[in-house]
Protein backbone atom coordinates (compact mmCIF):
# COMPACT_ATOMS: atom_id res chain seq x y z
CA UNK A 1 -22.53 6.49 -2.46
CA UNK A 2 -19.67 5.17 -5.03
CA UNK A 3 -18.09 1.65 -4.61
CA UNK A 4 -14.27 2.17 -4.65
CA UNK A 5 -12.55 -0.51 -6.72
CA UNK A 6 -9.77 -2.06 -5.02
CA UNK A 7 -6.57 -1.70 -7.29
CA UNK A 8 -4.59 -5.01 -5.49
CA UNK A 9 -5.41 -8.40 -5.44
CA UNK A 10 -5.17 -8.33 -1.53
CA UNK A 11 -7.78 -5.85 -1.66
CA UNK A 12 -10.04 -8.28 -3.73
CA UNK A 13 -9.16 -10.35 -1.33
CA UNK A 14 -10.37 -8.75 1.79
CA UNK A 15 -13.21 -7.31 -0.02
CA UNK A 16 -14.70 -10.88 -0.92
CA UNK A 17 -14.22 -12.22 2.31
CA UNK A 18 -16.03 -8.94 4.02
CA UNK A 19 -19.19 -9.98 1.05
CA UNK A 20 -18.89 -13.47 2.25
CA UNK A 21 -18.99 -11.88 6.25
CA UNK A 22 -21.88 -9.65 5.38
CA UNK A 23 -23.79 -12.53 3.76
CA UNK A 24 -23.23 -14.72 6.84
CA UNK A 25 -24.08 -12.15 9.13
CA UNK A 26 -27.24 -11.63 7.09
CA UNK A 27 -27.81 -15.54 7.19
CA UNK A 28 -27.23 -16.00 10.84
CA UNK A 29 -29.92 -12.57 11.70
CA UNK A 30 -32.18 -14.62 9.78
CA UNK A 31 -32.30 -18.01 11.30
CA UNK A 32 -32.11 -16.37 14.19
CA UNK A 33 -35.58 -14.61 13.44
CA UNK A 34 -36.94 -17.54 11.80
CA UNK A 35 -36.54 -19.38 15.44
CA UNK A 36 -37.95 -16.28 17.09
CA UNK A 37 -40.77 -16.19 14.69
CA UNK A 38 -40.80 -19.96 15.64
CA UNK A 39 -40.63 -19.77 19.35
CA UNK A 40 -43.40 -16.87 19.08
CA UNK A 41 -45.68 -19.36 16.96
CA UNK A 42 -45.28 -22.04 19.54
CA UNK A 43 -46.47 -19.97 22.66
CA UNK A 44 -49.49 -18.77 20.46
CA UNK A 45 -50.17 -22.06 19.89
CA UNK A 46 -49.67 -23.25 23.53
CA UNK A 47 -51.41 -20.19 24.72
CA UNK A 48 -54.85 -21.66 23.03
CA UNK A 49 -54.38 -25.35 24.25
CA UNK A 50 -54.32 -24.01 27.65
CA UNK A 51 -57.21 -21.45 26.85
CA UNK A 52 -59.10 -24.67 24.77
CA UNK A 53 -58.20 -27.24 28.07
CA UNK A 54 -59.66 -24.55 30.57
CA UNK A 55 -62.67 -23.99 28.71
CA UNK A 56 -63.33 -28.01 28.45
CA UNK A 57 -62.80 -28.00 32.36
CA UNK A 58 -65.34 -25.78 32.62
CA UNK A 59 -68.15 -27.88 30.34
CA UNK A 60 -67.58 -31.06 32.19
CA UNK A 61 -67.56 -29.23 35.55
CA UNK A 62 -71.17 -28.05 34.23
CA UNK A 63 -71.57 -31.98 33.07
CA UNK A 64 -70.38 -33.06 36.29
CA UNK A 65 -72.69 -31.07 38.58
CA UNK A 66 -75.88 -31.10 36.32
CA UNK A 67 -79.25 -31.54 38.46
CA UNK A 68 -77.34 -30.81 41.71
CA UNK A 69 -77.78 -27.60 43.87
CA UNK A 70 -76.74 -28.12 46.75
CA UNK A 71 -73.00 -27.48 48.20
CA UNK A 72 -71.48 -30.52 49.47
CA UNK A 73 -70.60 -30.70 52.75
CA UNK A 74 -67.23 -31.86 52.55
CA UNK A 75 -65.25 -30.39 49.80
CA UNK A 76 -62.39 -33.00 51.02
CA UNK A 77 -64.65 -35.80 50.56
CA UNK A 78 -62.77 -38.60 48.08
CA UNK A 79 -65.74 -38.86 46.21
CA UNK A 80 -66.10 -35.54 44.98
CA UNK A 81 -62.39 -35.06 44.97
CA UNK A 82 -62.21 -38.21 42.39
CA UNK A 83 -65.35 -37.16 40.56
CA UNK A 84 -63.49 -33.80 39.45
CA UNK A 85 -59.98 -35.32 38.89
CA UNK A 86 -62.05 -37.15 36.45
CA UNK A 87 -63.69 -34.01 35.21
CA UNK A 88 -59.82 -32.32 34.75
CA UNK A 89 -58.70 -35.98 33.29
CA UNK A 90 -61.21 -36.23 30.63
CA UNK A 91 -60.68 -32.59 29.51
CA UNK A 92 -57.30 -32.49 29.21
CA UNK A 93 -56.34 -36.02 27.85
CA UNK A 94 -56.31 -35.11 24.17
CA UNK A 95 -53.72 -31.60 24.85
CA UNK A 96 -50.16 -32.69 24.96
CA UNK A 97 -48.57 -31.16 27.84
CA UNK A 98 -51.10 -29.39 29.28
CA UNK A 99 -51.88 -29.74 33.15
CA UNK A 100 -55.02 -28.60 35.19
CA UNK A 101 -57.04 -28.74 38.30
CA UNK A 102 -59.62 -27.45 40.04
CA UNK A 103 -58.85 -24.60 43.24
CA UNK A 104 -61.06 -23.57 45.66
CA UNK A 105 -60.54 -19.87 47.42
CA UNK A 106 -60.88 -22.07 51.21
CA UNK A 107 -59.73 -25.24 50.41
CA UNK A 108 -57.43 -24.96 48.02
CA UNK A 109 -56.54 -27.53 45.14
CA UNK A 110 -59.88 -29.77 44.85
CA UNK A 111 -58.27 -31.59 42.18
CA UNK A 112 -55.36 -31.94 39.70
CA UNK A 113 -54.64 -33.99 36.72
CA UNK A 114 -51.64 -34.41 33.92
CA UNK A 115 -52.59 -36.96 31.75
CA UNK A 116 -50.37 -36.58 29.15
CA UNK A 117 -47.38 -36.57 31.72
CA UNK A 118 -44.43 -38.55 29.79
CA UNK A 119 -42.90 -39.79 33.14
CA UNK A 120 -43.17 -43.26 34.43
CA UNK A 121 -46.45 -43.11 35.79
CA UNK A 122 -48.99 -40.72 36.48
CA UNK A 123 -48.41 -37.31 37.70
CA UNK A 124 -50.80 -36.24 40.81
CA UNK A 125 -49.04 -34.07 42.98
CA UNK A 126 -49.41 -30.43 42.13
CA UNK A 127 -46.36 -28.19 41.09
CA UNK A 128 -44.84 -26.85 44.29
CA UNK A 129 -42.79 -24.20 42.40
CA UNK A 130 -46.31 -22.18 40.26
CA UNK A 131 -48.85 -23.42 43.00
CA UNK A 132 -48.50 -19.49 44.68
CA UNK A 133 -49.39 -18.42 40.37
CA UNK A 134 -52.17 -21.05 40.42
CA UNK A 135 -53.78 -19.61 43.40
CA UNK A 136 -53.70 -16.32 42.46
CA UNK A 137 -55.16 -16.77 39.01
CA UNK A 138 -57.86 -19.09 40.25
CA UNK A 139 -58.84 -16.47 43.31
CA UNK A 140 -58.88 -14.04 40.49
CA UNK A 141 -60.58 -15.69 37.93
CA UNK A 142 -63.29 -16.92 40.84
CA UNK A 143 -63.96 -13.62 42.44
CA UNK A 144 -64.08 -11.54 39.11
CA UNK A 145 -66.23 -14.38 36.91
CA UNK A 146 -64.53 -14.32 33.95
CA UNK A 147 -60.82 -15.79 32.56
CA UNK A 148 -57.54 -14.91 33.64
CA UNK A 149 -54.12 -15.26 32.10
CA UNK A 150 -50.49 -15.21 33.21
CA UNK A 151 -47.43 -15.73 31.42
CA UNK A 152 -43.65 -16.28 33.06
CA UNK A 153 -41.08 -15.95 31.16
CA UNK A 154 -37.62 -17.29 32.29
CA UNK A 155 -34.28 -18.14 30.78
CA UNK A 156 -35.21 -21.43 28.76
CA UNK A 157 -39.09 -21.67 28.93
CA UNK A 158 -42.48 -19.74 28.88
CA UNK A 159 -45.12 -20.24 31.24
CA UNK A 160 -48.31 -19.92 30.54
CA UNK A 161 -51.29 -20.16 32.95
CA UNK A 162 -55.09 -19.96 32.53
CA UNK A 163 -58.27 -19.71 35.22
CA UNK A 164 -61.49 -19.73 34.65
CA UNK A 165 -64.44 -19.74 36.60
CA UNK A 166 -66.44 -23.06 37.33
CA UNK A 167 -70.23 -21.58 38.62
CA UNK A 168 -72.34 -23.75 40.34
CA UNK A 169 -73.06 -25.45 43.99
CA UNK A 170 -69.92 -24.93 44.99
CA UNK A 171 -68.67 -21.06 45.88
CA UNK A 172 -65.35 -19.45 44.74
CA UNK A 173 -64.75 -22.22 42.73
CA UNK A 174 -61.92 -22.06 39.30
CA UNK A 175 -60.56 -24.60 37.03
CA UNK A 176 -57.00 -24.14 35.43
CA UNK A 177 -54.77 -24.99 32.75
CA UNK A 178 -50.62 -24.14 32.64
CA UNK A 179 -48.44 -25.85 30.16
CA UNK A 180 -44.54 -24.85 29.09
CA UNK A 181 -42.70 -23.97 25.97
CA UNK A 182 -39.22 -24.63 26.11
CA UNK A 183 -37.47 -22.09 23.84
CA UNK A 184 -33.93 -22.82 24.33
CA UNK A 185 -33.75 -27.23 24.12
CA UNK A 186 -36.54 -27.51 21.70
CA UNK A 187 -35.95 -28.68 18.51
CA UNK A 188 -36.79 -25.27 16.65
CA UNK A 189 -33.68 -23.78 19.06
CA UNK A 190 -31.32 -26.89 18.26
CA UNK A 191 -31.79 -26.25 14.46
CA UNK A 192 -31.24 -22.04 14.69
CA UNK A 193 -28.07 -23.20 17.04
CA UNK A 194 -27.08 -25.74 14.70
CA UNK A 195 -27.02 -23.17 11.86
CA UNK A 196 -25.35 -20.88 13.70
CA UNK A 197 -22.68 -23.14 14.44
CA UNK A 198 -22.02 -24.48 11.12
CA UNK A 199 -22.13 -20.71 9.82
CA UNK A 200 -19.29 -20.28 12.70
CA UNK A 201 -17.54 -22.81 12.04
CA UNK A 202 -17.72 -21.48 7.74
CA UNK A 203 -16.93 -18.42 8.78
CA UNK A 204 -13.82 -19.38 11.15
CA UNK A 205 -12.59 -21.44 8.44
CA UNK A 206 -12.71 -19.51 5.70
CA UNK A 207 -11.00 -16.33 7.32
CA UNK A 208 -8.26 -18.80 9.39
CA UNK A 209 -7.85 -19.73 5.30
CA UNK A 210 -7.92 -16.67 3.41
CA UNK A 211 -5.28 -15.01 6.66
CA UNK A 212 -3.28 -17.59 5.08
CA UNK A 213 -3.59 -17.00 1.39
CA UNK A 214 -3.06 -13.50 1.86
CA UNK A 215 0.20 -14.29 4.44
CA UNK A 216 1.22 -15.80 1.13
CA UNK A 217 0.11 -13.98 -1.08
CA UNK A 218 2.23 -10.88 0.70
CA UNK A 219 5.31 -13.14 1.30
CA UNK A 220 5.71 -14.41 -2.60
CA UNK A 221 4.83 -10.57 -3.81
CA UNK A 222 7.35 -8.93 -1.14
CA UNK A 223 9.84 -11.38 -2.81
CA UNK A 224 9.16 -10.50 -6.02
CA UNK A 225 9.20 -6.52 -4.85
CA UNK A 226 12.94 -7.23 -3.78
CA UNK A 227 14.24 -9.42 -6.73
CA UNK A 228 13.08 -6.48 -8.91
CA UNK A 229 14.45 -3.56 -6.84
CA UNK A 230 17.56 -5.67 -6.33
CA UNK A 231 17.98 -5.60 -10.19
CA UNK A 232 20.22 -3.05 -10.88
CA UNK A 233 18.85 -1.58 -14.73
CA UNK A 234 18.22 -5.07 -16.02
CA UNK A 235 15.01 -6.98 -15.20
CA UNK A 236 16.84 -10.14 -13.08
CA UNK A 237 15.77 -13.64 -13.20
CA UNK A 238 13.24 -14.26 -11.19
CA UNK A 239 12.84 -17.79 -9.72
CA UNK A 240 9.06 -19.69 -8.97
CA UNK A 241 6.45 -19.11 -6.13
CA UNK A 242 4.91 -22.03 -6.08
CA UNK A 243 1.79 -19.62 -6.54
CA UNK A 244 0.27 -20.64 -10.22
CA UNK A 245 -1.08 -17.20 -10.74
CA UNK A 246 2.01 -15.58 -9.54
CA UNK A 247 4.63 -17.99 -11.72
CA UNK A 248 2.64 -16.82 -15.11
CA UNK A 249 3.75 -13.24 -14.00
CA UNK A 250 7.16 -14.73 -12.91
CA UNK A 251 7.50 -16.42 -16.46
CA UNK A 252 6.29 -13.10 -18.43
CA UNK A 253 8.64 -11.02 -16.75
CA UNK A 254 11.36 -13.45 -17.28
CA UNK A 255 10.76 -13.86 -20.71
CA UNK A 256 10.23 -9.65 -21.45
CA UNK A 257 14.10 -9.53 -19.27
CA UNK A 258 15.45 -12.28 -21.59
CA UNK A 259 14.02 -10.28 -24.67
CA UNK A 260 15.06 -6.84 -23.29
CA UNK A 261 18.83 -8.24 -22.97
CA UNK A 262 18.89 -9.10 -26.28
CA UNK A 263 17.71 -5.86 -27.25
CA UNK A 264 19.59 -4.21 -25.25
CA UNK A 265 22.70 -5.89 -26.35
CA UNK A 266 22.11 -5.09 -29.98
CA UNK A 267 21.44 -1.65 -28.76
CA UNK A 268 24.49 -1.55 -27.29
CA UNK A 269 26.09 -3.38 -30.26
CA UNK A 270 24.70 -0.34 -32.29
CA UNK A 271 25.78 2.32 -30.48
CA UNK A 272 29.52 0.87 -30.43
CA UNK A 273 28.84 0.98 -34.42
CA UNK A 274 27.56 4.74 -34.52
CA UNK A 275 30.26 5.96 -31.82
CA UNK A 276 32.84 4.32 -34.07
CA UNK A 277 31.02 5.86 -36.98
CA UNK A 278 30.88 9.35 -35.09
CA UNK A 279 34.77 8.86 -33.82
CA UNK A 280 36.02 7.84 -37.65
CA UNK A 281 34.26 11.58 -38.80
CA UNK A 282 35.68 13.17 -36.50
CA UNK A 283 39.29 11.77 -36.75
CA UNK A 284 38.68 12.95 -39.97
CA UNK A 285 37.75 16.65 -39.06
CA UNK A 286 40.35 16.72 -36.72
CA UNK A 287 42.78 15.40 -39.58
CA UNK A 288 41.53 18.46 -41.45
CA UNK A 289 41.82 21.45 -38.67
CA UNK A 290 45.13 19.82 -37.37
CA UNK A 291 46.80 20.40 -40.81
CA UNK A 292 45.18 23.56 -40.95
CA UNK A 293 46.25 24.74 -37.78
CA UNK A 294 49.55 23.09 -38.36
CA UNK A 295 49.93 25.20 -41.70
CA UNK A 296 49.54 28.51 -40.16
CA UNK A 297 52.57 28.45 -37.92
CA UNK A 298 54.94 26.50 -40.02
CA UNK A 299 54.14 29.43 -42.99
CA UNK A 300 54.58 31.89 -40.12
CA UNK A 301 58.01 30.71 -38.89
CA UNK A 302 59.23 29.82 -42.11
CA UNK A 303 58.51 33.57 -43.05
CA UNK A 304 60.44 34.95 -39.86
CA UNK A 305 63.30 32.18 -40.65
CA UNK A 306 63.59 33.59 -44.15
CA UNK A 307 63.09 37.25 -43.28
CA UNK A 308 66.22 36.70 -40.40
CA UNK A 309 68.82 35.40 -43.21
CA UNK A 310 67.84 38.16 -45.57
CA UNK A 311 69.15 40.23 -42.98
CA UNK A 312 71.95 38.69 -41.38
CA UNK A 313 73.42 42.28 -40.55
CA UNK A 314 70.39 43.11 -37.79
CA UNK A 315 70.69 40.86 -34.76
CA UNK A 316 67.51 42.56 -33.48
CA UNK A 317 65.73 41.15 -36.67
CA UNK A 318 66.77 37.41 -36.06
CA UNK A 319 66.11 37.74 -31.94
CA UNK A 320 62.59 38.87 -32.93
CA UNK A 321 62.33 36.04 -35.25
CA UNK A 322 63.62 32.98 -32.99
CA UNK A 323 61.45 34.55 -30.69
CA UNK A 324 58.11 34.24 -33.21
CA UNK A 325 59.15 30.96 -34.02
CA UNK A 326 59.42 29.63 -30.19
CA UNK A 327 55.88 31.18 -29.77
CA UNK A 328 54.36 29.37 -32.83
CA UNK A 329 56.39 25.93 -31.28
CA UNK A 330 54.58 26.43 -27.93
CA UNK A 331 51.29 27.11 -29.75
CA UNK A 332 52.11 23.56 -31.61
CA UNK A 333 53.03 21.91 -28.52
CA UNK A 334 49.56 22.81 -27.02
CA UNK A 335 47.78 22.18 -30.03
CA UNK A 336 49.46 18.61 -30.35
CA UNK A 337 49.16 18.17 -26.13
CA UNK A 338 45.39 18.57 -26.40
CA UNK A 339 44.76 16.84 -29.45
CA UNK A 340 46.85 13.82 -27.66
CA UNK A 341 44.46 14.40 -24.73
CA UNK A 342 41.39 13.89 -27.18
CA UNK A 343 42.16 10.87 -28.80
CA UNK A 344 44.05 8.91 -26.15
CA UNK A 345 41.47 9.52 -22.98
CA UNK A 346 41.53 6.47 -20.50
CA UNK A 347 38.30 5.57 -19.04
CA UNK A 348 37.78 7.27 -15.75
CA UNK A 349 39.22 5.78 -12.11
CA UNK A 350 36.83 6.79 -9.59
CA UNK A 351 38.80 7.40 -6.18
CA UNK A 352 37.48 9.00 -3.02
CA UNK A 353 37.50 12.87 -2.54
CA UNK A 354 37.65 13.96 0.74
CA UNK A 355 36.56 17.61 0.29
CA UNK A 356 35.15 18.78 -2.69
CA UNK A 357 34.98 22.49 -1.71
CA UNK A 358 38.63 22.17 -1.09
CA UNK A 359 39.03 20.15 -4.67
CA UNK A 360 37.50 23.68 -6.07
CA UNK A 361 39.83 26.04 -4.21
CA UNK A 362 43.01 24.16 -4.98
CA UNK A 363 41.74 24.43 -8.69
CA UNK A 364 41.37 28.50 -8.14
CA UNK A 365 44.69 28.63 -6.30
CA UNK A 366 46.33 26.85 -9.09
CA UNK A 367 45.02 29.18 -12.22
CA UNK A 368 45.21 32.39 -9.49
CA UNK A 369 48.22 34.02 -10.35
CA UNK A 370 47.83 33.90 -14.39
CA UNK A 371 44.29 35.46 -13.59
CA UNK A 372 45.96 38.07 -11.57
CA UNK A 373 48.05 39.06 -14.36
CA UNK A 374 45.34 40.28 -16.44
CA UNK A 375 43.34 41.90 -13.43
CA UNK A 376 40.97 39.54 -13.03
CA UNK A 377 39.77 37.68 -9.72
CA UNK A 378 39.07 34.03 -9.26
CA UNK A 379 36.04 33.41 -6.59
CA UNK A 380 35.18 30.35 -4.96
CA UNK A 381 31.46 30.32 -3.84
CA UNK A 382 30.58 27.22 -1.68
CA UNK A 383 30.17 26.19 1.85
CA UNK A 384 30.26 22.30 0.39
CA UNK A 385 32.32 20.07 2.78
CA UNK A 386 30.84 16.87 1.58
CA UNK A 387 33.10 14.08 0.20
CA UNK A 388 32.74 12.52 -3.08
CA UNK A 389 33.98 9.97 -5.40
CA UNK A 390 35.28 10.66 -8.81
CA UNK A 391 38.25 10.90 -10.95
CA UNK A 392 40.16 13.30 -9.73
CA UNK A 393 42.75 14.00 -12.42
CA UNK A 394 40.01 13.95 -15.15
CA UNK A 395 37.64 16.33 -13.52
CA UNK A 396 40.23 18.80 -12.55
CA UNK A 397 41.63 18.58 -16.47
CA UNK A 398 37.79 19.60 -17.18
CA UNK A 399 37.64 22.25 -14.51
CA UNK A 400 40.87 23.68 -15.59
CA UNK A 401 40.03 23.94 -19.70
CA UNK A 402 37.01 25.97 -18.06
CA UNK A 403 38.85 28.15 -15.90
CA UNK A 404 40.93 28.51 -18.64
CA UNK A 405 38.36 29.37 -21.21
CA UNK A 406 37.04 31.85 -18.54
CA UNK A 407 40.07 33.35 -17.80
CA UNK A 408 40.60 33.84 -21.85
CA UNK A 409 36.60 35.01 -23.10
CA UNK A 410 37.04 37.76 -19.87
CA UNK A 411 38.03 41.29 -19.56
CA UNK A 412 40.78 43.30 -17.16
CA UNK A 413 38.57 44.03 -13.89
CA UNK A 414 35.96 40.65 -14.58
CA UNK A 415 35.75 37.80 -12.30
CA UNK A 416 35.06 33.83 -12.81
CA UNK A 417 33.36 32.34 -10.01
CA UNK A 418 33.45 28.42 -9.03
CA UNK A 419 30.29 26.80 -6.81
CA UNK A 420 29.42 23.53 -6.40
CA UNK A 421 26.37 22.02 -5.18
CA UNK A 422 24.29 19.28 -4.24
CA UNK A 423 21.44 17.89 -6.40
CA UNK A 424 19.19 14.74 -4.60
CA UNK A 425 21.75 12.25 -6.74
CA UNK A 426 23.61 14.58 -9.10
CA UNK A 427 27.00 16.59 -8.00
CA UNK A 428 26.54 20.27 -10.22
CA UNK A 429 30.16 22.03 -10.54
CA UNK A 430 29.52 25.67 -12.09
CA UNK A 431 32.27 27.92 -13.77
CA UNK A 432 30.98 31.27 -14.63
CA UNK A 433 32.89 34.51 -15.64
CA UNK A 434 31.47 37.91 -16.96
CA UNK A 435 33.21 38.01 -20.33
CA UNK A 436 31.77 38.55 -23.90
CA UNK A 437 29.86 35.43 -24.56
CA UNK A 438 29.76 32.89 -26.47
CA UNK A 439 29.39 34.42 -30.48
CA UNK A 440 26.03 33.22 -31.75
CA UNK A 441 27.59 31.49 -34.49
CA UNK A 442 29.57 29.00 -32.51
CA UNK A 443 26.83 27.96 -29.78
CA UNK A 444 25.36 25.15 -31.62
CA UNK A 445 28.92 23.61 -32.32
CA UNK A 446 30.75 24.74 -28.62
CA UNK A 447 32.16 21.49 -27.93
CA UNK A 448 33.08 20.30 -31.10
CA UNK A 449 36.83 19.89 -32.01
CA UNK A 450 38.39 23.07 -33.12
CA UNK A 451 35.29 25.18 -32.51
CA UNK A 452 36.62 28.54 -31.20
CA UNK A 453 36.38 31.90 -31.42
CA UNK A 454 40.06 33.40 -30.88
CA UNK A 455 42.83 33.42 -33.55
CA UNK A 456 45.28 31.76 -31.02
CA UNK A 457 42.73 28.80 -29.99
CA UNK A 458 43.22 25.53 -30.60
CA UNK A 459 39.24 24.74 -30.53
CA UNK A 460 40.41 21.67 -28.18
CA UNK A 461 39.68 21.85 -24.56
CA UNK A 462 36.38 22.41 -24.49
CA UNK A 463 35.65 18.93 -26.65
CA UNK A 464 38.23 17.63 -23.87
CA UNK A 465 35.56 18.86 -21.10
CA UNK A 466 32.45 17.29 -23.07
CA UNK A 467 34.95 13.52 -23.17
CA UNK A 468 35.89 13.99 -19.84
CA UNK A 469 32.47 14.48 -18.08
CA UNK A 470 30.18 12.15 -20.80
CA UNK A 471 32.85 8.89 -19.57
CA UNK A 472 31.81 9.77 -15.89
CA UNK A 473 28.03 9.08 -17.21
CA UNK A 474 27.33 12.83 -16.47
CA UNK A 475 26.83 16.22 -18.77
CA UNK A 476 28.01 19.60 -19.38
CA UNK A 477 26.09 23.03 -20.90
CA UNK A 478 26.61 26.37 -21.00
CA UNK A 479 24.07 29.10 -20.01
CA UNK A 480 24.75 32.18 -21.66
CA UNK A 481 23.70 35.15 -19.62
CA UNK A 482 23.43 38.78 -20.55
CA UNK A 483 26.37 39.88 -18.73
CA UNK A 484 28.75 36.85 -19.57
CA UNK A 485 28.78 32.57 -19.61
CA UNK A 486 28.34 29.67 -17.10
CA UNK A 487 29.46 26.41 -17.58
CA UNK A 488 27.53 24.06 -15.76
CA UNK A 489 28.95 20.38 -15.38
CA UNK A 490 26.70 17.53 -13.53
CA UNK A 491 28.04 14.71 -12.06
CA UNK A 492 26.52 11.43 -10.57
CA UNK A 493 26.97 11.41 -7.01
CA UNK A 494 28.94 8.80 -5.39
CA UNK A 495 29.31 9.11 -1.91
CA UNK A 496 32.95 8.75 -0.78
């Protein structure tokens, strides 16, 4: 059998108090038994006085009628009834508490003597209450010749009675003994009740005590339970018990809070450092692919300018060129648009949603018809009816560089599918289409400005998405399946 160690200091609690129960328990059985074994010891004893005071009745009865023979006539006669109250008297003056007389099967009580009665004078009238046990053990005792014993026990005392045959001149004759033990207002009973008491009165006082150490123990921990899960991320200030114990806890934790603050400030300090590090490198690498992207069109168009006034006898030549150059201006419009987008995002303004499936389909609706130009079919899987709480304008500028990207990376014939979901205390928005990947060589750098795989990308709105979802505290990743690419963004949820 293995002791199980209790792993709270309530349960040291209870299991110290349930040693201290067993060990009073164990306490109490034993006094109890030592008054038994007591109370035992004190009828053996009282069961020989009575057999030593019936035996000394019976040699002075043999004293008493030595060198007579003959039965007296009388056996009322005061002389003879004195002579063997003397006889009882003499034999029984020396055994506290021991009573005796003399019984006759006709006559009855011959005699009777108590002479160690403690009352105000001498005791000669014999017990009305045992006189029917008296006569019965004498009769016996007489009429078989040899000693007889009874013993009454009742609620607070033991009775014990002894005959024995007195032979001589006189027929059916018996001397007796009977003396009591109390057992329940002796003194051995008053010291086994005493102890019980006191170990009742312990034991009453220590659990009434320890019910109220561990009412406060509970209280001053519950409090502590809820100043901690009150404290949103930061270990809060907690404030005394009153318990000693519990207040060293209550100043550790306060001082590991106070020192995780700090740290966490010059965390935080350090990460404003490295994300102004991180932005300055990649102002500069945007610096660098902006003038390279810039480059491209300007050469272009300044090649179809120069091209059109070389041949300023062909209209068609200059309509084809004003119409290059507007496409290259668009391109630069988008290019500058998203870059704008990059550098200048606000932090997010989370509003209510009321319908977030319906926040998908309005996104599907609104790319739906440039899909539909190039054959391919926009599906919105989700049964979500749930309302959240996010920027709005944001997330659907994320969703829509994905749709877009889908749209773009995807065949005549393919499909991109929305779903959202719910995940315990995440919100999981999906885009996936079944285009022609992601090329291996771009994967580790997909969101990074001007990453792209298409001539006519500006590498932009995917490093948009990644802004855009990273200020909501949330994340974005890409799966990239055999038979095309999901983009999977995750969102904290905030119920509406």
């Amino acid at each position: 059998m293995s002791f199980v160690v209790p792993r709270s200091i309530v349960g040291w609690f209870i299991v110290c108090w349930s040693a201290f129960l067993l060990a009073a328990v164990t306490v109490g059985v034993l006094l109890w038994s030592l008054y038994q074994e007591s109370a035992v010891e004190q009828v053996r004893r009282a069961s020989a006085t009575v057999t030593l005071g019936c035996d000394m009745i019976a040699d002075r009865y043999q004293f008493f009628i030595a060198g007579t023979s003959r039965t007296p006539a009388d056996l009322r006669d005061p002389a003879l009834a004195q002579g063997l109250a003397d006889v009882v008297r003499l034999a029984l003056r020396d055994l506290q508490g021991v009573e005796g007389g003399v019984w006759q099967a006709e006559a009855g009580s011959l005699a009777y003597a108590f002479p160690t009665y403690e009352g105000s004078g001498e005791k000669t009238d014999l017990p009305q209450a045992e006189q029917p046990s008296i006569k019965e053990a004498a009769e016996a005792a007489a009429l078989d010749g040899s000693a007889v014993e009874r013993r009454q026990e009742a609620r607070s005392q033991v009775l014990l009675l002894r005959a024995c045959p007195l032979p001589g001149p006189i027929p059916d004759l018996a001397g007796w003994t009977m003396t009591r033990v109390v057992t329940t207002d002796g003194r051995a009973y008053g010291l086994a009740m005493g102890g019980l008491s006191v170990l009742l009165v312990v034991l009453a006082g220590s659990a009434t005590w320890l019910g109220y150490l561990l009412l406060g123990w509970s209280s001053r921990l519950k409090r502590l339970e809820g100043a901690l899960a009150r404290g949103a991320g930061d270990l809060p200030k907690l404030a005394p018990t009153g318990q000693r114990d519990l207040d060293r806890i209550v100043e550790a934790i306060n001082g590991a809070g106070a020192r995780l603050a700090e740290a966490r400030q010059r965390e935080e300090s350090l990460a404003r450092q490295v994300a102004q590090s991180e932005r300055l490198a990649a102002l500069g690498r945007v610096t660098a692919g902006v003038a390279h992207e810039i480059r491209n069109p300007i050469g272009a168009m300044r090649l179809k300018a120069e091209n059109a006034l070389a041949a300023d006898t062909d209209p068609s030549r200059k309509e084809s060129a004003l119409r290059m150059i507007l496409t290259q201006i668009g391109r630069l419009d988008t290019l500058l648009r998203n870059l704008l987008n990059s550098v200048q995002s606000s932090p997010p303004k989370p509003r209510p949603v009321s319908d977030i499936g319906d926040f998908l389909r309005e996104r599907a609706e609104f790319f739906r018809e440039q899909a539909a130009a190039q054959a391919i079919d926009i599906i919105v899987d989700t049964d979500m009816r749930e309302a959240g709480c996010f920027d709005e304008e944001q997330v659907a500028q994320a969703l829509g560089n994905l749709i877009l990207n889908a749209i773009e990376n995807t065949p005549a014939e393919g499909t991109v599918r929305l779903a959202a979901e719910r995940h315990e205390s995440s919100l999981v928005l999906s885009v996936a289409d079944t285009g022609r990947g992601v090329p291996q060589a771009l994967r580790a750098n997909l969101f990074e400005p001007f990453a792209t795989g298409r001539a006519e990308g500006t590498g932009l709105g995917l490093a948009i998405v990644r802004e855009i979802i990273e200020a909501h505290k949330g994340t974005v990743r890409v799966m990239h399946r055999n038979d095309g690419t999901t983009f999977v963004v995750e969102l904290p949820w905030r119920p509406s």
